[in-house]
Protein backbone atom coordinates (compact mmCIF):
# COMPACT_ATOMS: atom_id res chain seq x y z
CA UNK A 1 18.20 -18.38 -1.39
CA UNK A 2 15.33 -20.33 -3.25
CA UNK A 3 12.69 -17.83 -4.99
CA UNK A 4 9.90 -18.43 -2.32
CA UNK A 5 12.53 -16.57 0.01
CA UNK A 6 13.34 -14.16 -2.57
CA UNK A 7 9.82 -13.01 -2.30
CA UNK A 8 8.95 -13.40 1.03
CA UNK A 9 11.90 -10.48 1.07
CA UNK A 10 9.44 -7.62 0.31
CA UNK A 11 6.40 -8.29 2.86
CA UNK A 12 2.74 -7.01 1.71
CA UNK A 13 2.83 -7.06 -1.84
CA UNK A 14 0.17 -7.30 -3.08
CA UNK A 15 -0.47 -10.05 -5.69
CA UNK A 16 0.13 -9.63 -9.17
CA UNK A 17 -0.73 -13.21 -10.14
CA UNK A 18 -2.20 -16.61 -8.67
CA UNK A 19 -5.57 -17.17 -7.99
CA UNK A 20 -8.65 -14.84 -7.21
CA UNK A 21 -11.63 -15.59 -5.91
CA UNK A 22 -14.86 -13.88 -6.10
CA UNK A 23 -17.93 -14.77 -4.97
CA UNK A 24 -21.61 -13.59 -6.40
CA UNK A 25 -23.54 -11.62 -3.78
CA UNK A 26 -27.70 -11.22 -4.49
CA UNK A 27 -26.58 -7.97 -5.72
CA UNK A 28 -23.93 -9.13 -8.14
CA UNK A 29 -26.71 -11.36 -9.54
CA UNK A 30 -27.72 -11.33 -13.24
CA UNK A 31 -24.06 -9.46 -14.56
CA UNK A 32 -22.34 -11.47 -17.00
CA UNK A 33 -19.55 -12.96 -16.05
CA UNK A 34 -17.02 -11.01 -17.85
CA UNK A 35 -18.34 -7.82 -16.63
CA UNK A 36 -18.71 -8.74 -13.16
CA UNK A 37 -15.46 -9.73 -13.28
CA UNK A 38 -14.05 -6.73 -14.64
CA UNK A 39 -15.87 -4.78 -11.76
CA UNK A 40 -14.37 -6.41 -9.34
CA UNK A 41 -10.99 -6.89 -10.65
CA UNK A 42 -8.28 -4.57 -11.98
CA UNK A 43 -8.51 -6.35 -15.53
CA UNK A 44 -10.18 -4.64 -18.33
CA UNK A 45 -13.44 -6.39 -19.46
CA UNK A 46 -11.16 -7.69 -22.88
CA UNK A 47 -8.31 -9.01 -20.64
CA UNK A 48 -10.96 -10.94 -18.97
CA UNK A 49 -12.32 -12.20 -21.85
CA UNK A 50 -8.98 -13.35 -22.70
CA UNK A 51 -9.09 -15.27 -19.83
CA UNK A 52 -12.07 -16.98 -20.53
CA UNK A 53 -11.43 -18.07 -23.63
CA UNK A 54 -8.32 -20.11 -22.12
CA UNK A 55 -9.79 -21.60 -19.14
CA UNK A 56 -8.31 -19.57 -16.50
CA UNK A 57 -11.68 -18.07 -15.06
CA UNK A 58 -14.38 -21.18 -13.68
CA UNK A 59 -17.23 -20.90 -12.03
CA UNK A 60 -18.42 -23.44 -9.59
CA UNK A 61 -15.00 -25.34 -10.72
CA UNK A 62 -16.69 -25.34 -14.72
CA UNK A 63 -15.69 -23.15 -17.50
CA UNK A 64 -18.97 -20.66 -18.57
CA UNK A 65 -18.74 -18.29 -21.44
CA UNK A 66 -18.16 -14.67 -21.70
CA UNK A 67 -22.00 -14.21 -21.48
CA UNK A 68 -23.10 -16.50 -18.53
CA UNK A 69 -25.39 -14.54 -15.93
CA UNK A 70 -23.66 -14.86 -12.78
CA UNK A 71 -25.76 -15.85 -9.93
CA UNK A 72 -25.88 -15.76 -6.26
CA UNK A 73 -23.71 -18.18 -4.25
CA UNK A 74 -21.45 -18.69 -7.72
CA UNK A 75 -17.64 -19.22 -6.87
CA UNK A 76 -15.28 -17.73 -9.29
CA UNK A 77 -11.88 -18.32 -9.72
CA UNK A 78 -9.94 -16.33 -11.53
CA UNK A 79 -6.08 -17.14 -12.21
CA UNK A 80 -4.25 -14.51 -13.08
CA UNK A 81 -1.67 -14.01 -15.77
CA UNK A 82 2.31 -13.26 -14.44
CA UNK A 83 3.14 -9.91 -14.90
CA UNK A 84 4.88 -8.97 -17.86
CA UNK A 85 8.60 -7.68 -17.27
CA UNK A 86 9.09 -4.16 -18.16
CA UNK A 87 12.89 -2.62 -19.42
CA UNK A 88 13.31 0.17 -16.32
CA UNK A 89 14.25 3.97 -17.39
CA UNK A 90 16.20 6.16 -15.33
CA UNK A 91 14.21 9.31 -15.36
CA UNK A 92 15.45 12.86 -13.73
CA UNK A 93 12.49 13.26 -11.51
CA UNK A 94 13.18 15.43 -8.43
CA UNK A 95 14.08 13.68 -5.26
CA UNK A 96 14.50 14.44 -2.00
CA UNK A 97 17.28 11.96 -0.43
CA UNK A 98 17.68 12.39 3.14
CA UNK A 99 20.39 10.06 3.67
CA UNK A 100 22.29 7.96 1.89
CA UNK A 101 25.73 5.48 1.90
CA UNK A 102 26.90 2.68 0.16
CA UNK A 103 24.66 0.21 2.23
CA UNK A 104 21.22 2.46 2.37
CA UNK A 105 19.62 5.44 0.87
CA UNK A 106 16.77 7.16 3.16
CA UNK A 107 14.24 9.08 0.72
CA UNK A 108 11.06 11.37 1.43
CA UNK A 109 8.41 10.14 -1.20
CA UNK A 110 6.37 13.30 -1.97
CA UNK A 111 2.11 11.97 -2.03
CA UNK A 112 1.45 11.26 -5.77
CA UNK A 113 4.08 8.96 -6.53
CA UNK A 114 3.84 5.66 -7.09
CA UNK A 115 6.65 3.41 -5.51
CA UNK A 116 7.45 0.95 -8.18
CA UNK A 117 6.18 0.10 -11.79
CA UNK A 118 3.01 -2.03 -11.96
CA UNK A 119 0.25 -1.76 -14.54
CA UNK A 120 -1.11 1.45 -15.42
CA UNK A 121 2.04 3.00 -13.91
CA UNK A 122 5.02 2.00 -16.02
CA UNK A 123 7.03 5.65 -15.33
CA UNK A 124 7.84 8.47 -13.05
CA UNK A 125 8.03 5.61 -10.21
CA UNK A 126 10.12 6.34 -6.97
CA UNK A 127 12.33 3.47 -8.95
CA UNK A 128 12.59 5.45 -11.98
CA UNK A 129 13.91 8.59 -10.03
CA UNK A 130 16.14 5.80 -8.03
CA UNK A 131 17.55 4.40 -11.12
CA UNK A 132 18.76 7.85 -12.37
CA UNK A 133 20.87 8.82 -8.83
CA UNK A 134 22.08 5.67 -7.64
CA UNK A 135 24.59 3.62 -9.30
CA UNK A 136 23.40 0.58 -6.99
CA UNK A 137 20.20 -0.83 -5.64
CA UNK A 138 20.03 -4.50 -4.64
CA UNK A 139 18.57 -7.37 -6.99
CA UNK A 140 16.67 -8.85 -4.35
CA UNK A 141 13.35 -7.28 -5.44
CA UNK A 142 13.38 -8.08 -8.71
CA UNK A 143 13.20 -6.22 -11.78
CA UNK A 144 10.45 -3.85 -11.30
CA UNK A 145 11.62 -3.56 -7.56
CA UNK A 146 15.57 -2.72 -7.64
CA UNK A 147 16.33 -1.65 -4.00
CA UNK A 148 12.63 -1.71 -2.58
CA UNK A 149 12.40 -3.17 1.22
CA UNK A 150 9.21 -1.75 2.05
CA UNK A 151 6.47 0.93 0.10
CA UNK A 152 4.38 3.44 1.06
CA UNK A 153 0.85 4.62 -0.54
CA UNK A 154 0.99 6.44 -3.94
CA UNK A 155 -0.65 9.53 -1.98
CA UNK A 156 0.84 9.05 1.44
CA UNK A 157 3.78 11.14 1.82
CA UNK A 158 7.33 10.27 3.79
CA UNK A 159 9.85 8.20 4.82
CA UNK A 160 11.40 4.99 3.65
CA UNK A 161 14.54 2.91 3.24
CA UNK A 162 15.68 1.84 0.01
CA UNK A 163 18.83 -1.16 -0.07
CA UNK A 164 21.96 -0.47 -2.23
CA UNK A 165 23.02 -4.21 -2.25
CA UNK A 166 21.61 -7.85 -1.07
CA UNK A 167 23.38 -7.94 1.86
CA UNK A 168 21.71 -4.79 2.88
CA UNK A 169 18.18 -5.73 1.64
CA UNK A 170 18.29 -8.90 3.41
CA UNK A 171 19.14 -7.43 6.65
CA UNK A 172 16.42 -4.69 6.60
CA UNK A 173 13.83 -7.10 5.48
CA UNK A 174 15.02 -9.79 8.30
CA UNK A 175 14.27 -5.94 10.45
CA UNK A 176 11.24 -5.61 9.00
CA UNK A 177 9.88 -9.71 9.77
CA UNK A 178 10.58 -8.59 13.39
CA UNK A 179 9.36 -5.65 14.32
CA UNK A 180 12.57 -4.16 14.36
CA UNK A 181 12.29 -1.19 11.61
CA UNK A 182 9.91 1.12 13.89
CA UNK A 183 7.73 3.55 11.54
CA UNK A 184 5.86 6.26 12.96
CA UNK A 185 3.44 8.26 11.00
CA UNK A 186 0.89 11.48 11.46
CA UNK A 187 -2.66 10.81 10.18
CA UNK A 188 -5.56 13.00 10.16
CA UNK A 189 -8.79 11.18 10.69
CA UNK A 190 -12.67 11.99 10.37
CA UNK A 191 -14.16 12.54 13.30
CA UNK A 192 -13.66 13.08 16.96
CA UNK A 193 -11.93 9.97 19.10
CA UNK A 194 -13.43 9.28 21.96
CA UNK A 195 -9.79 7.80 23.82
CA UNK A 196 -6.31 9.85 23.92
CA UNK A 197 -5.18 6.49 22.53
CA UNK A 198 -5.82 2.56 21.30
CA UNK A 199 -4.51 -0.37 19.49
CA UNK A 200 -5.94 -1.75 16.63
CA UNK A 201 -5.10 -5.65 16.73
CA UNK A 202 -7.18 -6.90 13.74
CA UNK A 203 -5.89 -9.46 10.97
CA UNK A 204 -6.18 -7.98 7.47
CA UNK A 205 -6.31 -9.96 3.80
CA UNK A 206 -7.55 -8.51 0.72
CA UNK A 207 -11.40 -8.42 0.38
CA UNK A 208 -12.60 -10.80 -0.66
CA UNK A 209 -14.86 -9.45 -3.72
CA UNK A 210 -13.20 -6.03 -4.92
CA UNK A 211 -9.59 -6.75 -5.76
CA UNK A 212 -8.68 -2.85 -5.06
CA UNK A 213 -9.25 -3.04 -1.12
CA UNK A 214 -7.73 -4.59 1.94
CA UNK A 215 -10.20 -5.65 4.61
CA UNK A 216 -10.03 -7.42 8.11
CA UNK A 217 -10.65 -10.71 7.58
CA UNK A 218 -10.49 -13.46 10.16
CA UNK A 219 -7.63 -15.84 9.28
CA UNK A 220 -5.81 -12.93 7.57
CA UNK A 221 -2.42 -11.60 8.36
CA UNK A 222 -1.51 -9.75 11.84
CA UNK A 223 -1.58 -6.06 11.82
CA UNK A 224 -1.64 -3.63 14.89
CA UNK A 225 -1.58 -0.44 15.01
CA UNK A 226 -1.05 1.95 18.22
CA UNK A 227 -2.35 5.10 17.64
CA UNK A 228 -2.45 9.02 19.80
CA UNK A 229 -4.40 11.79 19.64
CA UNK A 230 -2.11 14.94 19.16
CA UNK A 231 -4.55 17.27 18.19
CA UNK A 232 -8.67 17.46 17.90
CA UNK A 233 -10.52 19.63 15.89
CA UNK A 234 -13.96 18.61 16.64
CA UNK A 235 -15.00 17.11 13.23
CA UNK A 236 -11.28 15.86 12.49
CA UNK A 237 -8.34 14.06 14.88
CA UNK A 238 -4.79 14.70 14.39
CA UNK A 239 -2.77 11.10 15.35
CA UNK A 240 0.54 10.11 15.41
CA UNK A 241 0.39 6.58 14.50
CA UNK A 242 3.16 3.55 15.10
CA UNK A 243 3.01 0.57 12.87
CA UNK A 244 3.92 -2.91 14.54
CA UNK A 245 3.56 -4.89 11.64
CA UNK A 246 3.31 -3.31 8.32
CA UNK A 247 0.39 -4.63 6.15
CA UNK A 248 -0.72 -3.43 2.92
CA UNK A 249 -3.45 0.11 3.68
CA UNK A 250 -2.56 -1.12 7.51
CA UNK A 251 -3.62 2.65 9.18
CA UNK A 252 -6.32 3.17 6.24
CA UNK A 253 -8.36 0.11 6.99
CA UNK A 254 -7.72 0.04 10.79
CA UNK A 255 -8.70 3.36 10.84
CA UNK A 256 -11.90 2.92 8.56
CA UNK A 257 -12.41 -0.52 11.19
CA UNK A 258 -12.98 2.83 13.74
CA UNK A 259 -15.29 4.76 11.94
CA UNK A 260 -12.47 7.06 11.68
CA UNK A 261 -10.66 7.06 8.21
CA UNK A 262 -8.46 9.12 7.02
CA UNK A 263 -9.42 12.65 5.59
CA UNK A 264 -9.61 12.52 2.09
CA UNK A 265 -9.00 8.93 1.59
CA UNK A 266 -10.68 7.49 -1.77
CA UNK A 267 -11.05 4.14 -0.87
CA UNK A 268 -11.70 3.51 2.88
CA UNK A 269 -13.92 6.90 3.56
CA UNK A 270 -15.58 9.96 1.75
CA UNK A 271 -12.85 10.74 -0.70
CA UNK A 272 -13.11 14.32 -1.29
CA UNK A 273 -12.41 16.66 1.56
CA UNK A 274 -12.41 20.84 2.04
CA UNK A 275 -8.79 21.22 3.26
CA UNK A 276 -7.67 21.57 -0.33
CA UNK A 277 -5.93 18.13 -1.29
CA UNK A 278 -6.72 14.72 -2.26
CA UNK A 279 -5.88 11.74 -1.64
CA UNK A 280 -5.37 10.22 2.28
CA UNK A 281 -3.92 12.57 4.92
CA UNK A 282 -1.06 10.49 5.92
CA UNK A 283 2.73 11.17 6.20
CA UNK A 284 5.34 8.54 7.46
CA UNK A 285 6.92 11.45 9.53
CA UNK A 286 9.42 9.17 11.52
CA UNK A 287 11.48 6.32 10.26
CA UNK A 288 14.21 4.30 12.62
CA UNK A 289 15.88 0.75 11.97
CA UNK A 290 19.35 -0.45 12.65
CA UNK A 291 22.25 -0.20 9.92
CA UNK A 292 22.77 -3.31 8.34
CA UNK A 293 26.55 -2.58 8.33
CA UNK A 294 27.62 -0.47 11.52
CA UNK A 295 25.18 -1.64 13.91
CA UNK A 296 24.12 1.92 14.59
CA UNK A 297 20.65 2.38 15.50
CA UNK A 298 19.41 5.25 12.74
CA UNK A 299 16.53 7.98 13.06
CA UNK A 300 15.25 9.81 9.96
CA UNK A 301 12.20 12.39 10.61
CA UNK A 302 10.21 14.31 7.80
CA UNK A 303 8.21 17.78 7.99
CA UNK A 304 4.77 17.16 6.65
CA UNK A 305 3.98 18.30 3.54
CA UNK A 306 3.30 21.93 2.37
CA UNK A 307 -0.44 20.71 1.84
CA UNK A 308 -0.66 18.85 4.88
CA UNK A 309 0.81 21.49 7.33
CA UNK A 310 -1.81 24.11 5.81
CA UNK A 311 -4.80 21.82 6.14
CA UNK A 312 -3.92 22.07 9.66
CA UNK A 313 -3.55 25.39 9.73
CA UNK A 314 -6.76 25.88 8.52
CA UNK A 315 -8.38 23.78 11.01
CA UNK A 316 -6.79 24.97 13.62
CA UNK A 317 -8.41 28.59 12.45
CA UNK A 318 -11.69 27.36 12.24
CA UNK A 319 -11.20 25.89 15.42
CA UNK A 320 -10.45 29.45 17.71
């Protein structure tokens, strides 16, 4: 297995190197360069600096310094440095394993944590916990990513499958490629729909100026989304939502795409919310894929979330 395969094994990641581009907007106009690159970036204004000072960020295809005023139409391409690799700690963070055997380990990620280190979030990872309880997670990953087939959102809560071995990681991801790991989620959305349900069927790529977001974007990757309306509240719609292809914020931006995002989500729609949580209303309440092992077709559900189940209930209050 050559490395392009090795990390074509975790689909939607998104990327931690290569090359950005941004482009200058009438808006943008005027910034200097190493601030407007900051803004729309995740680098600090210094690392970006850093950059500049080696060559890595042109504009136009010509190196500017730190100072240049950006203007409209400029192309900027940023290449980004390789992540540094960071020594793992086991940590004794509670855990809730639903399943687990010497191929596969089913866990409920509570909303709040993050799925694997990256920058900014070196510890208390769903890897750190991982690390602590299981003697064996596949390499497949790599370093930061020990046993990781597929993530969820830092704040969505739920479901996923973790790989104890290669064999096993290279089987669900193989799942994963084709359609074959089905995911099933409960989202609570702004508004009222005006169907009982819909498909989304809308390519997605990251934006294209602000690093932080996904967007549809024609040429991008395919992503649909089938979505139901379980329960309406008049301002807010309860859905149960089934991924067919699992991009990265898939249900947040379709959603958004709708005029419908999720309650409380900080990216895609208003952010804060009067239910009493933050963060996206979203649970991956159902999870089913086949074992790589046995054959067996398997079927893991999840309750939602103290928080979630009483936003509900407070909706469903208001709404008598």
């Amino acid at each position: 297995m050559n490395w392009e395969e090795r990390n074509n094994l975790i689909p939607d990641e998104p990327e931690e190197s290569g090359e950005l581009l941004l482009s200058v907007s009438e808006a943008g106009a005027g910034a200097r360069l190493d601030s407007f690159v900051a803004e729309n970036t995740e680098l600090t204004r210094s690392a970006v600096q850093r950059l500049i000072d080696s060559g890595a960020v042109l504009v136009r295809g010509t190196v500017k310094k730190a100072g240049y005023s950006v203007r409209p139409g400029d192309e900027i391409a940023v290449t980004l440095p390789e992540p540094e690799p960071s020594e793992l700690v086991p940590e004794d963070i509670p855990l809730d394993i639903v399943y687990q055997d010497a191929d596969v380990c089913v866990v409920n990620k509570p909303a709040g944590m993050v799925v694997h280190p990256a920058p900014g979030n070196l510890s208390g990872t769903l890897v750190n916990a991982l690390l602590y309880r299981l003697t064996d997670l596949s390499g497949i990953g790599g370093e930061i990513r020990p046993g990781i087939v597929h993530r969820i959102d830092k704040d969505t809560s739920g479901l996923l499958v973790v790989a104890k071995n290669d064999a096993a990681h290279a089987f669900l991801s193989d799942e994963l490629k084709t359609h074959s790991v089905a995911r099933t989620y409960l989202a609570l959305c702004e508004g009222n729909f005006r169907e009982d349900s819909g498909t989304v069927d809308a390519p997605i790529a990251r934006h294209r100026t602000d690093r932080k977001k996904m967007a549809i974007v024609p040429g991008g990757r395919e992503a649909v989304t089938h979505w139901k309306v379980l329960e309406r509240f008049g301002e807010q719609t309860l859905l149960e939502v089934e991924l067919e292809t699992g991009r990265t914020h898939q249900i947040r931006v379709h959603m958004a795409s709708l005029n419908h995002p999720l309650v409380g989500d900080p990216v895609y729609g208003r952010g804060k919310n009067s239910l009493g949580f933050t963060g996206q209303a979203l649970h991956a309440a159902k999870l089913r894929f086949t074992h790589p092992r046995t054959g067996e077709r398997m079927e893991f559900t999840a309750p939602l979330p103290d928080y979630f189940e009483a936003a509900l209930e407070k909706l469903r209050k208001n709404r008598k």
